[in-house]
PDB file of N, CA and C in Angstrom:
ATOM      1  N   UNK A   1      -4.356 -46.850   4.290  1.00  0.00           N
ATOM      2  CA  UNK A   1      -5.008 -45.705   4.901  1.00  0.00           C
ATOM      3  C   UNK A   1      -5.876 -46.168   6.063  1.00  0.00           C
ATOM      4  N   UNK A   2      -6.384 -45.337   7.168  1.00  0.00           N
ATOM      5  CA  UNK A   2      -6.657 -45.439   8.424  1.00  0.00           C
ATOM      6  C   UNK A   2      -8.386 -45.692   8.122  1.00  0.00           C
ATOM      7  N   UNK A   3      -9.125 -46.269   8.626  1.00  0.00           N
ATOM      8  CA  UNK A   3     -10.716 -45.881   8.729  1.00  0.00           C
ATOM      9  C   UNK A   3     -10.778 -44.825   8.491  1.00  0.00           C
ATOM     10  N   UNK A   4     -12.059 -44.348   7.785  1.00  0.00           N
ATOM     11  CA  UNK A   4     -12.999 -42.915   7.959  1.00  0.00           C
ATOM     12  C   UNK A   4     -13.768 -42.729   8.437  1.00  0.00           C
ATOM     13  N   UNK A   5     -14.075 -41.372   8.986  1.00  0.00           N
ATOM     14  CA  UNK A   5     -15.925 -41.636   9.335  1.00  0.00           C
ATOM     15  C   UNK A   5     -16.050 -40.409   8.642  1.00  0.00           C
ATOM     16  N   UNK A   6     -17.171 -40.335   8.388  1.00  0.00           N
ATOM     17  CA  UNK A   6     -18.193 -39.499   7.266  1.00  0.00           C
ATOM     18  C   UNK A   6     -18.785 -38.412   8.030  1.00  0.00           C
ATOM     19  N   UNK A   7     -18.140 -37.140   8.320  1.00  0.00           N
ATOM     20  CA  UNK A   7     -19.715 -36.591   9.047  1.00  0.00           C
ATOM     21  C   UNK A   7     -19.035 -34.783   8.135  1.00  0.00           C
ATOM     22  N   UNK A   8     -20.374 -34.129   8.761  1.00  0.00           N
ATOM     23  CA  UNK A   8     -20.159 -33.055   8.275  1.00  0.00           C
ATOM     24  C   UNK A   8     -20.438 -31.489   9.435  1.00  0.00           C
ATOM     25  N   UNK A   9     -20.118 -30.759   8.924  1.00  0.00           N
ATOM     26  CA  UNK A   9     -19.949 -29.371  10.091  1.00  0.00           C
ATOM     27  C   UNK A   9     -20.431 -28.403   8.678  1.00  0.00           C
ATOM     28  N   UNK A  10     -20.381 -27.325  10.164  1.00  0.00           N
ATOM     29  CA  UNK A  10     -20.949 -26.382   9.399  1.00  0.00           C
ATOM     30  C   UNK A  10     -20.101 -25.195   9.753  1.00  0.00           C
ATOM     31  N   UNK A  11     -19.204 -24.601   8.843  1.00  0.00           N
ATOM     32  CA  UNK A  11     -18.466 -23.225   8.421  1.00  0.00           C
ATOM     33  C   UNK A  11     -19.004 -22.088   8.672  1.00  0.00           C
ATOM     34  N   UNK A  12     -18.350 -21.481   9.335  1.00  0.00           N
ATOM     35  CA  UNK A  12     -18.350 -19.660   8.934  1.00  0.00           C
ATOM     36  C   UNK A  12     -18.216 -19.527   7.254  1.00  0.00           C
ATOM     37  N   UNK A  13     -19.041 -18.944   7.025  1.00  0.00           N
ATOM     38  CA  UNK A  13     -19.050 -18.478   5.068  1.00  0.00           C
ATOM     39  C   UNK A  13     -18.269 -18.011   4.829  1.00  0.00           C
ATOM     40  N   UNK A  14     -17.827 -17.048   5.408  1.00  0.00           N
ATOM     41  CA  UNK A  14     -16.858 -15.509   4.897  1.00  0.00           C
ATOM     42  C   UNK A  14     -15.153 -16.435   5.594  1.00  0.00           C
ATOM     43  N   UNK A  15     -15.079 -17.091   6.145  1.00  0.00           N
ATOM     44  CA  UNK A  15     -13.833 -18.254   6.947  1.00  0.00           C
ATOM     45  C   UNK A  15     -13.512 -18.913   5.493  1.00  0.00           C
ATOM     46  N   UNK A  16     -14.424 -19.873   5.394  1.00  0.00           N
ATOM     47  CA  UNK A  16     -14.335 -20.802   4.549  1.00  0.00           C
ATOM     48  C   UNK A  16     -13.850 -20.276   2.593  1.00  0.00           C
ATOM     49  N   UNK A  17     -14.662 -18.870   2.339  1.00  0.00           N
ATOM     50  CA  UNK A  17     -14.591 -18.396   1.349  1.00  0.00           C
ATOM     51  C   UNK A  17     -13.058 -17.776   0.996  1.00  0.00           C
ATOM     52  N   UNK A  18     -12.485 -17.949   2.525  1.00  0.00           N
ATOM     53  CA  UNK A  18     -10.969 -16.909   2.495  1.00  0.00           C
ATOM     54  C   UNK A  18     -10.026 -17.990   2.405  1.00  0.00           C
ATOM     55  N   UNK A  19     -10.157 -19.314   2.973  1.00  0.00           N
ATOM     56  CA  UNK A  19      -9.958 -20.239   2.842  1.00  0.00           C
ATOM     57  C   UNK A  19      -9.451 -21.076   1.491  1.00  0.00           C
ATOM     58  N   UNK A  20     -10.698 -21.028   0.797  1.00  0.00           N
ATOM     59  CA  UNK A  20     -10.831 -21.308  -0.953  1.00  0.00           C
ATOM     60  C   UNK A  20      -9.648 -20.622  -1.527  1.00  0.00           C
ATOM     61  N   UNK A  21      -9.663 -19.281  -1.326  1.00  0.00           N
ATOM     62  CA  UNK A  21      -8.906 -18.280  -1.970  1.00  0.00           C
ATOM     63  C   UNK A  21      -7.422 -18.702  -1.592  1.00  0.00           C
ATOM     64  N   UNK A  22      -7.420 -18.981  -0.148  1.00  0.00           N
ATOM     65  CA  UNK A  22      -5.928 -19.291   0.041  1.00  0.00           C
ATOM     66  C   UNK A  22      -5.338 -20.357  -0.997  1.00  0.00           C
ATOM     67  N   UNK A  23      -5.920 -21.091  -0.950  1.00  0.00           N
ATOM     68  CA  UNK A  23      -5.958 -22.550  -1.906  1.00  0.00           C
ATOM     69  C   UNK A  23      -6.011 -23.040  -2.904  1.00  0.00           C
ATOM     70  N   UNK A  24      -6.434 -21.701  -3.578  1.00  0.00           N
ATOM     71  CA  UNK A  24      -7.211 -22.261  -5.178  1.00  0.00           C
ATOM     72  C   UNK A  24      -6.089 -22.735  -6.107  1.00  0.00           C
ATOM     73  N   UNK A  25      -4.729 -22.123  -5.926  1.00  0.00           N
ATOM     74  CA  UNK A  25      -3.749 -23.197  -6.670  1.00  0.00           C
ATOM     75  C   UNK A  25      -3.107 -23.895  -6.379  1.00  0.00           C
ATOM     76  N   UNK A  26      -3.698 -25.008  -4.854  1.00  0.00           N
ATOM     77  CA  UNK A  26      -2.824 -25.645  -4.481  1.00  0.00           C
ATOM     78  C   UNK A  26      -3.729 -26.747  -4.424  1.00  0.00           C
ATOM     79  N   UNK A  27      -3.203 -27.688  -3.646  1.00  0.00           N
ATOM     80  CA  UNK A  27      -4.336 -29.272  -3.830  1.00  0.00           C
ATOM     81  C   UNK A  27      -4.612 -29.598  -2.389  1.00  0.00           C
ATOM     82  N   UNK A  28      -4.652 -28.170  -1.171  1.00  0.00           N
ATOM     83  CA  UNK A  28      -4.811 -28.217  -0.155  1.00  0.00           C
ATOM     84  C   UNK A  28      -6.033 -28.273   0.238  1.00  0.00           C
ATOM     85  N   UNK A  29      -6.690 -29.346   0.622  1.00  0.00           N
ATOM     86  CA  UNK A  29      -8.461 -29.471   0.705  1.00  0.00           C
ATOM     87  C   UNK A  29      -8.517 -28.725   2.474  1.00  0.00           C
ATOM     88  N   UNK A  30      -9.885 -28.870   2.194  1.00  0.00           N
ATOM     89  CA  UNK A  30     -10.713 -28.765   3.603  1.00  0.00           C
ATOM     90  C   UNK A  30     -10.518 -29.801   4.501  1.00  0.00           C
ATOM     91  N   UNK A  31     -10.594 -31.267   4.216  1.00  0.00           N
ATOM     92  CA  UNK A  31     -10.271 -32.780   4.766  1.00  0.00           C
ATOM     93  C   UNK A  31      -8.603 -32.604   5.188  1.00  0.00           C
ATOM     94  N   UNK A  32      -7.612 -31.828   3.994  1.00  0.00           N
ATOM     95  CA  UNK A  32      -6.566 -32.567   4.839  1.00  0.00           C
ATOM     96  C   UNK A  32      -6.090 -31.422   5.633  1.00  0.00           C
ATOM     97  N   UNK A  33      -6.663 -30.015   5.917  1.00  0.00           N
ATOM     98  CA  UNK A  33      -6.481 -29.415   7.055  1.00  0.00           C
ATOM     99  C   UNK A  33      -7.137 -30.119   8.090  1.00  0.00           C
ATOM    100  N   UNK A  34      -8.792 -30.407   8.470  1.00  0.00           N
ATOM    101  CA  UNK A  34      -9.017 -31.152   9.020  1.00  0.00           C
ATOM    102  C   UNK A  34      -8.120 -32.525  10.067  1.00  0.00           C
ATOM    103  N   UNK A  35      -8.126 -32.970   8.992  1.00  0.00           N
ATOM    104  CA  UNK A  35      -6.845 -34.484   9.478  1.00  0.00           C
ATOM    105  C   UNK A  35      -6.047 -33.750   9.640  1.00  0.00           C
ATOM    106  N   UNK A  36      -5.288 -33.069   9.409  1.00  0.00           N
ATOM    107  CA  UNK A  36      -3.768 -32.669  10.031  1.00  0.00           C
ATOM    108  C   UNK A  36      -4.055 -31.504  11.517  1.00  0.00           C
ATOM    109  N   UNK A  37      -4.967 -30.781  11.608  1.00  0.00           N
ATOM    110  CA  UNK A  37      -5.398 -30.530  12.565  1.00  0.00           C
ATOM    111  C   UNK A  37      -5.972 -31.041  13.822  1.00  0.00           C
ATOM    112  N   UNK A  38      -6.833 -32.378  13.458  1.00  0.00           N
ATOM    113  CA  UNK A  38      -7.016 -33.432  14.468  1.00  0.00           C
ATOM    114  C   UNK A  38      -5.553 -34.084  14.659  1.00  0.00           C
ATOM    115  N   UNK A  39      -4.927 -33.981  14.046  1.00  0.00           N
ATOM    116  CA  UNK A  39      -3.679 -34.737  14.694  1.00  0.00           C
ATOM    117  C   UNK A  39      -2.969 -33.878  15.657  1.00  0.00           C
ATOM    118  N   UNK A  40      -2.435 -32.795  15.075  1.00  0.00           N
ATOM    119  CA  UNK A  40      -2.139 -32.040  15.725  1.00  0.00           C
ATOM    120  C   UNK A  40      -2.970 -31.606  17.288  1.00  0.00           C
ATOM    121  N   UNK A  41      -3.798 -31.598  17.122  1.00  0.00           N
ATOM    122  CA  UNK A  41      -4.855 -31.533  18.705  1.00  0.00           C
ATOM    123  C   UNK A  41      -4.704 -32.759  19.487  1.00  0.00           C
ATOM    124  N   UNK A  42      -4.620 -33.670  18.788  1.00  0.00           N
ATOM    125  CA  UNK A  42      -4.607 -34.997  19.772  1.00  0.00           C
ATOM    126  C   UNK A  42      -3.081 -35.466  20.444  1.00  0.00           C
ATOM    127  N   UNK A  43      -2.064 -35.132  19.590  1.00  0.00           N
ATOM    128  CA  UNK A  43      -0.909 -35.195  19.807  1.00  0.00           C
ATOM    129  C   UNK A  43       0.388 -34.286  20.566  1.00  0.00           C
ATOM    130  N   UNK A  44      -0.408 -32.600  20.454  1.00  0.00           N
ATOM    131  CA  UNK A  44       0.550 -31.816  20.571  1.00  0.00           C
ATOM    132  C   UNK A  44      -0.138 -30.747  21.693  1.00  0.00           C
ATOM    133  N   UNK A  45       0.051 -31.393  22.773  1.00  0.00           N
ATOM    134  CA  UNK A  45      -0.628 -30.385  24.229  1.00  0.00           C
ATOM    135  C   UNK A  45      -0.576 -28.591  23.768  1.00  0.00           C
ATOM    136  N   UNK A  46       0.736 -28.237  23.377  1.00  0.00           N
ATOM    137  CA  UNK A  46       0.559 -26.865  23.044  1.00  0.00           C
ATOM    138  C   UNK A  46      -0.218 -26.743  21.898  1.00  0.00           C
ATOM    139  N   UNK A  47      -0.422 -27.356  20.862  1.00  0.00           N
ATOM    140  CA  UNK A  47      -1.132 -26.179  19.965  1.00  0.00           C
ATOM    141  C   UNK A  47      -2.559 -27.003  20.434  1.00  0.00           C
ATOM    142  N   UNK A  48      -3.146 -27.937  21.212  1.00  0.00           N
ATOM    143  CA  UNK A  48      -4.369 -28.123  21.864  1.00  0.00           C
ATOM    144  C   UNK A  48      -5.003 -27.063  22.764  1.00  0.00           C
ATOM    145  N   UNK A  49      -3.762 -26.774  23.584  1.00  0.00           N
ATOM    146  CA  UNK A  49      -3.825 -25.219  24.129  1.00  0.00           C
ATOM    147  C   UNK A  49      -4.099 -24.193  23.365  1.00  0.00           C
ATOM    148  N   UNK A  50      -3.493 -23.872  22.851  1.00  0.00           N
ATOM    149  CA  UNK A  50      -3.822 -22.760  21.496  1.00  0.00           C
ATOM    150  C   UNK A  50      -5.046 -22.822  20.946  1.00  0.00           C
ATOM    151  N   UNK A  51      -5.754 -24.022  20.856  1.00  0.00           N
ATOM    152  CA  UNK A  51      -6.586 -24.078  19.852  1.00  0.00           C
ATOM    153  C   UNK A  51      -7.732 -24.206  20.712  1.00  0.00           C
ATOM    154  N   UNK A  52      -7.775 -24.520  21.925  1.00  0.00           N
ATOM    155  CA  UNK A  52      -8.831 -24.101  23.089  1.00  0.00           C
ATOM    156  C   UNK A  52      -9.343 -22.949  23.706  1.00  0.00           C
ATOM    157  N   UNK A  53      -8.218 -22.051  23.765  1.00  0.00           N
ATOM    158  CA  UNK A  53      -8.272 -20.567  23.998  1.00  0.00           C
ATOM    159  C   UNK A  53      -8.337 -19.846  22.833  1.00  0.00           C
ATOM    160  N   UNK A  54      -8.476 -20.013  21.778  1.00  0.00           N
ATOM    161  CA  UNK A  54      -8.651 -19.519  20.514  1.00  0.00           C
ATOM    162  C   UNK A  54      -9.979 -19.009  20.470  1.00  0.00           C
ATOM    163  N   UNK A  55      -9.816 -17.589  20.797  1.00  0.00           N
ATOM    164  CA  UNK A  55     -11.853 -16.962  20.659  1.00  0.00           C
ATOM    165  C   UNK A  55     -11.602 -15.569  19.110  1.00  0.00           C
ATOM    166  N   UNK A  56     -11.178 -15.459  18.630  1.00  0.00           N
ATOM    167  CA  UNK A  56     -11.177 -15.112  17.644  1.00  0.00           C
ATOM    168  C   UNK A  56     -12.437 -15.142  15.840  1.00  0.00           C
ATOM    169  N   UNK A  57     -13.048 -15.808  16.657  1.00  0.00           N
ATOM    170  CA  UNK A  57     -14.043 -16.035  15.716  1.00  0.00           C
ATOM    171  C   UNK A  57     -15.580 -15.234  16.478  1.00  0.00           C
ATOM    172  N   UNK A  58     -17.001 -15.075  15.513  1.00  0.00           N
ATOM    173  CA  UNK A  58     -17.510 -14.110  15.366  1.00  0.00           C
ATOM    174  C   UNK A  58     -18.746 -15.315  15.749  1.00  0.00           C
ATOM    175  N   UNK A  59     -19.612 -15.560  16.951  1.00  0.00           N
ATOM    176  CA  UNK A  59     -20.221 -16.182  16.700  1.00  0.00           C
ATOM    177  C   UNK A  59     -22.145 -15.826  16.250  1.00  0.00           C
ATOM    178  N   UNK A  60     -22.827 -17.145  15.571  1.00  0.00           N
ATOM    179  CA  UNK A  60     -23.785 -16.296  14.800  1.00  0.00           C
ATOM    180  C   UNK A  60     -24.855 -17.571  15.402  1.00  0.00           C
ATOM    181  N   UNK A  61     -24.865 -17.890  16.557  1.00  0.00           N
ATOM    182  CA  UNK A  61     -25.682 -18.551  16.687  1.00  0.00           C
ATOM    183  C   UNK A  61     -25.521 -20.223  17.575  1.00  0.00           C
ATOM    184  N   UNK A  62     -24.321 -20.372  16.408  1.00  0.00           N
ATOM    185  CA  UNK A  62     -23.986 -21.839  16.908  1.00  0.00           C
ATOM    186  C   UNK A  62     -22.699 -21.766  17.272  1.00  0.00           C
ATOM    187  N   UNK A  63     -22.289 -22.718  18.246  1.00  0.00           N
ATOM    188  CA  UNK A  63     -21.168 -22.581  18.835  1.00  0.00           C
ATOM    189  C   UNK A  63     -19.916 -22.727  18.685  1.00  0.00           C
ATOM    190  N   UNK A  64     -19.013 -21.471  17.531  1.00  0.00           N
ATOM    191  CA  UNK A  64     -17.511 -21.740  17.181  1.00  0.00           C
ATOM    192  C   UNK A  64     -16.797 -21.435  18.069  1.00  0.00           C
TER     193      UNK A  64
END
């Protein structure tokens, strides 16, 4: 396995809670969307695109 680094963020509640639900019978964490999403961003110009212009979220302060 590759290095880690340790850090942490901070979620939309009501995101994250819909999230759980998607998941709860599968062994799909928060980390390996994460990692498979950083890959995907670093590797794949279109969905980097996608995921730059992505304003769909509700912001409450801090910057999603």
């Amino acid at each position: 396995m590759s290095e880690v680094k340790l850090t942490s963020v901070k979620v939309i509640s009501e995101l994250y809670k819909k999230f759980k639900n998607e998941t709860i019978e599968s062994e799909f964490s928060l980390q390996k969307l994460v990692n498979r999403t950083l890959d995907r961003f670093v590797y794949e110009e279109d969905f980097r695109k996608e995921i730059l212009e992505h304003e769909n979220l509700h912001q409450s302060g801090s910057k999603f």
